[in-house]
C-alpha atoms as a PDB file:
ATOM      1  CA  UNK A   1      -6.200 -20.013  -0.714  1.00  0.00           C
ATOM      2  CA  UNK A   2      -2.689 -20.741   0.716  1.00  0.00           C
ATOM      3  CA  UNK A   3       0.401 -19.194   0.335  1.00  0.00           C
ATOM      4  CA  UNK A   4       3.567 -21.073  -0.170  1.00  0.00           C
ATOM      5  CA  UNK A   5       7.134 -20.266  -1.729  1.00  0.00           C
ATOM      6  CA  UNK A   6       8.803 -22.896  -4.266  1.00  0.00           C
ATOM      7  CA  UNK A   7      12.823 -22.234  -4.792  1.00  0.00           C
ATOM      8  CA  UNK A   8      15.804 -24.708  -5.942  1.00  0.00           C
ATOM      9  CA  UNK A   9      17.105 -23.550  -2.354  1.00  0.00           C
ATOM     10  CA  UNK A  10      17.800 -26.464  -0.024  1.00  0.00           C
ATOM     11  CA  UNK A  11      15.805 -26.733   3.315  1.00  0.00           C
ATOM     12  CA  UNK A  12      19.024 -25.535   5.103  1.00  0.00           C
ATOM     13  CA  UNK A  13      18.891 -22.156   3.117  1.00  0.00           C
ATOM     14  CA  UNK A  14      15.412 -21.335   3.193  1.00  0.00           C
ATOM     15  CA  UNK A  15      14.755 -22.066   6.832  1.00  0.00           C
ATOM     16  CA  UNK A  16      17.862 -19.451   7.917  1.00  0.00           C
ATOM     17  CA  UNK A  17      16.191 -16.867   4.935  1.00  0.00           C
ATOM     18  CA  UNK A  18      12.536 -17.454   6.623  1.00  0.00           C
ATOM     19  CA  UNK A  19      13.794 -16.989   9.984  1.00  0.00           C
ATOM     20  CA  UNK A  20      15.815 -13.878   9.071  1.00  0.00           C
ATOM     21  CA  UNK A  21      12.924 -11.940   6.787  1.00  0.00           C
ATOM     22  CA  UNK A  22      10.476 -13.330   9.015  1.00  0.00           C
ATOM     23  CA  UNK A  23       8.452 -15.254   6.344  1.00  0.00           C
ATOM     24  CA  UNK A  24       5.272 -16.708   7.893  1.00  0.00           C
ATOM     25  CA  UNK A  25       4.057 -18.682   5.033  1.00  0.00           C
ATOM     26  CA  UNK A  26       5.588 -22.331   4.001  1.00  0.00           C
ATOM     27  CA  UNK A  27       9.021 -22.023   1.742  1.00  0.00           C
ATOM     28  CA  UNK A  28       9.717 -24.762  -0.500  1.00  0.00           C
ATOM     29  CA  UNK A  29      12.556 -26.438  -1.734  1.00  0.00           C
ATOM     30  CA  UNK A  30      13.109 -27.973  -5.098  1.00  0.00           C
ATOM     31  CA  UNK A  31      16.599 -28.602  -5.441  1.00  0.00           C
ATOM     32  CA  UNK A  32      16.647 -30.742  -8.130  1.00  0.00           C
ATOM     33  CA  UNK A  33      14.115 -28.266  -9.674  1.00  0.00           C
ATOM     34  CA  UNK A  34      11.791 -31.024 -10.832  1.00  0.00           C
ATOM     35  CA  UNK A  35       8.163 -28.638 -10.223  1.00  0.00           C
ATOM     36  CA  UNK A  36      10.279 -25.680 -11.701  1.00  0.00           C
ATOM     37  CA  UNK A  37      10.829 -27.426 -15.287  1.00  0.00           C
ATOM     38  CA  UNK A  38       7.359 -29.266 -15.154  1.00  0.00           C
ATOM     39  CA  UNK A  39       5.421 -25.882 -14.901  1.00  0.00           C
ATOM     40  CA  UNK A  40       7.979 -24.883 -17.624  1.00  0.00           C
ATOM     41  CA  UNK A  41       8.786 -21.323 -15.669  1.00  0.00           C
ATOM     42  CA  UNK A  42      12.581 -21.722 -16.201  1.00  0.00           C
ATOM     43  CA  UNK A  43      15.312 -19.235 -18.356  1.00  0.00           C
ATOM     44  CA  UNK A  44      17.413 -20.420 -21.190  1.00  0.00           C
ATOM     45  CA  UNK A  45      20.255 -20.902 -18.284  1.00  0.00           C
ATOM     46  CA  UNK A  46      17.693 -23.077 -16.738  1.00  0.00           C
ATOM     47  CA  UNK A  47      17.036 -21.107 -13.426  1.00  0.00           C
ATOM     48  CA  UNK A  48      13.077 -19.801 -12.592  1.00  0.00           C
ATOM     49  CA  UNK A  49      12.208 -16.577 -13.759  1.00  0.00           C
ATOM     50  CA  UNK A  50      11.186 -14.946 -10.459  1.00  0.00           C
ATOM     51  CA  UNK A  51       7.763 -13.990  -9.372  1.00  0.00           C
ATOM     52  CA  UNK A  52       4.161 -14.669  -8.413  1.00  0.00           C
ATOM     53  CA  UNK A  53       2.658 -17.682  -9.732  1.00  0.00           C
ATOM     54  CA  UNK A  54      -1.102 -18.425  -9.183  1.00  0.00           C
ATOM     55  CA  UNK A  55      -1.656 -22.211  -9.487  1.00  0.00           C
ATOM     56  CA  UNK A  56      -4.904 -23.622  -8.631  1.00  0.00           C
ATOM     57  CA  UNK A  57      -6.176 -27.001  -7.084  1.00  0.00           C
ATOM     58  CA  UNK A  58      -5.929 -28.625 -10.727  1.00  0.00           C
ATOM     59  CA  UNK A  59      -2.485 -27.671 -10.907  1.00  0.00           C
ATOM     60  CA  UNK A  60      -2.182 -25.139 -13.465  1.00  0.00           C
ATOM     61  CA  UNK A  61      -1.202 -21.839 -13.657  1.00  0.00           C
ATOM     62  CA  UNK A  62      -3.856 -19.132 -13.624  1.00  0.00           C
ATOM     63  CA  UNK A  63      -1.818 -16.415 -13.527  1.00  0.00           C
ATOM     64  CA  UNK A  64       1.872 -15.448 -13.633  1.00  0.00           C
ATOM     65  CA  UNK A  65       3.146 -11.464 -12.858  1.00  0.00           C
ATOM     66  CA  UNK A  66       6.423 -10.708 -12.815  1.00  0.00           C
ATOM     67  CA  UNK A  67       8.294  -7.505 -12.591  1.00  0.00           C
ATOM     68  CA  UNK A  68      12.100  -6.174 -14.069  1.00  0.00           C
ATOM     69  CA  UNK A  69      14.889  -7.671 -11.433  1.00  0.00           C
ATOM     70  CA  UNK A  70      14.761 -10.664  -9.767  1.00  0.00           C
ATOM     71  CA  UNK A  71      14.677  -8.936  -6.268  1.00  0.00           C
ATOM     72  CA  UNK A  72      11.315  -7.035  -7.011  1.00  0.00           C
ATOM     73  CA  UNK A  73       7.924  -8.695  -6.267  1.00  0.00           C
ATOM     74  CA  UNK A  74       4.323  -7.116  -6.488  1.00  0.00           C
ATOM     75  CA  UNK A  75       2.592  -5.618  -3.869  1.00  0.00           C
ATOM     76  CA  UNK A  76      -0.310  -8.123  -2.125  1.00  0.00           C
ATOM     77  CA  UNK A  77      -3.054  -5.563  -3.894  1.00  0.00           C
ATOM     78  CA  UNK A  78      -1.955  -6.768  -6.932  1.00  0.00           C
ATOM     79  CA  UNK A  79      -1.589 -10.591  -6.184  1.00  0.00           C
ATOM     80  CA  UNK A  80      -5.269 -10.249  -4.518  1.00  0.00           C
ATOM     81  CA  UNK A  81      -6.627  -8.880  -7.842  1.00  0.00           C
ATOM     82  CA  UNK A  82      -5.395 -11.281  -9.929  1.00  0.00           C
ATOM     83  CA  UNK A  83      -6.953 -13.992  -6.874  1.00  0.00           C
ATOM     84  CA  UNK A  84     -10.211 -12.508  -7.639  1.00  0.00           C
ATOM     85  CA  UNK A  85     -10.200 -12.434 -11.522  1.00  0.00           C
ATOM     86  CA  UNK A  86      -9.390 -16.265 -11.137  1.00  0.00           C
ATOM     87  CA  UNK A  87     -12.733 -16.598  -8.599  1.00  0.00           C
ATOM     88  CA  UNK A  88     -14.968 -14.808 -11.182  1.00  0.00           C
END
């Protein structure tokens, strides 16, 4: 499994954010928001509704969890039980 981070951020922007929440895991950037509209995760306004998508090897979304706010994010219990519901 590998962790990543997909935003319409530029490089610039989520390089400085990485370095100052010290994010470990690869952050990219879709600025023209191409793999944002494909997967079809965008709002009316066109922006991503924010939070954890589980894609798998064939490319499709397995699971989605989201929470009220776009600051909030689920704890990693939660991610890693939705992991292993995809595995079974």
């Amino acid at each position: 499994m590998q962790v990543v981070g997909i935003s319409y951020d530029s490089v610039e922007i989520l390089k400085d954010f990485a370095e100052r929440e010290s994010i470990t895991f690869p952050l990219l950037s879709d600025e023209g928001s191409r793999t944002i509209r494909a997967y079809g995760i965008e709002d009316k306004e066109g922006y991503p509704h924010p939070g954890t998508y589980l894609v798998v090897k064939d490319a499709t979304v397995h699971a989605a969890l989201f929470l009220e706010g776009y600051r909030d994010r689920h704890p990693s219990t939660a991610i890693i039980n939705a992991a292993k519901k995809i595995g079974s």
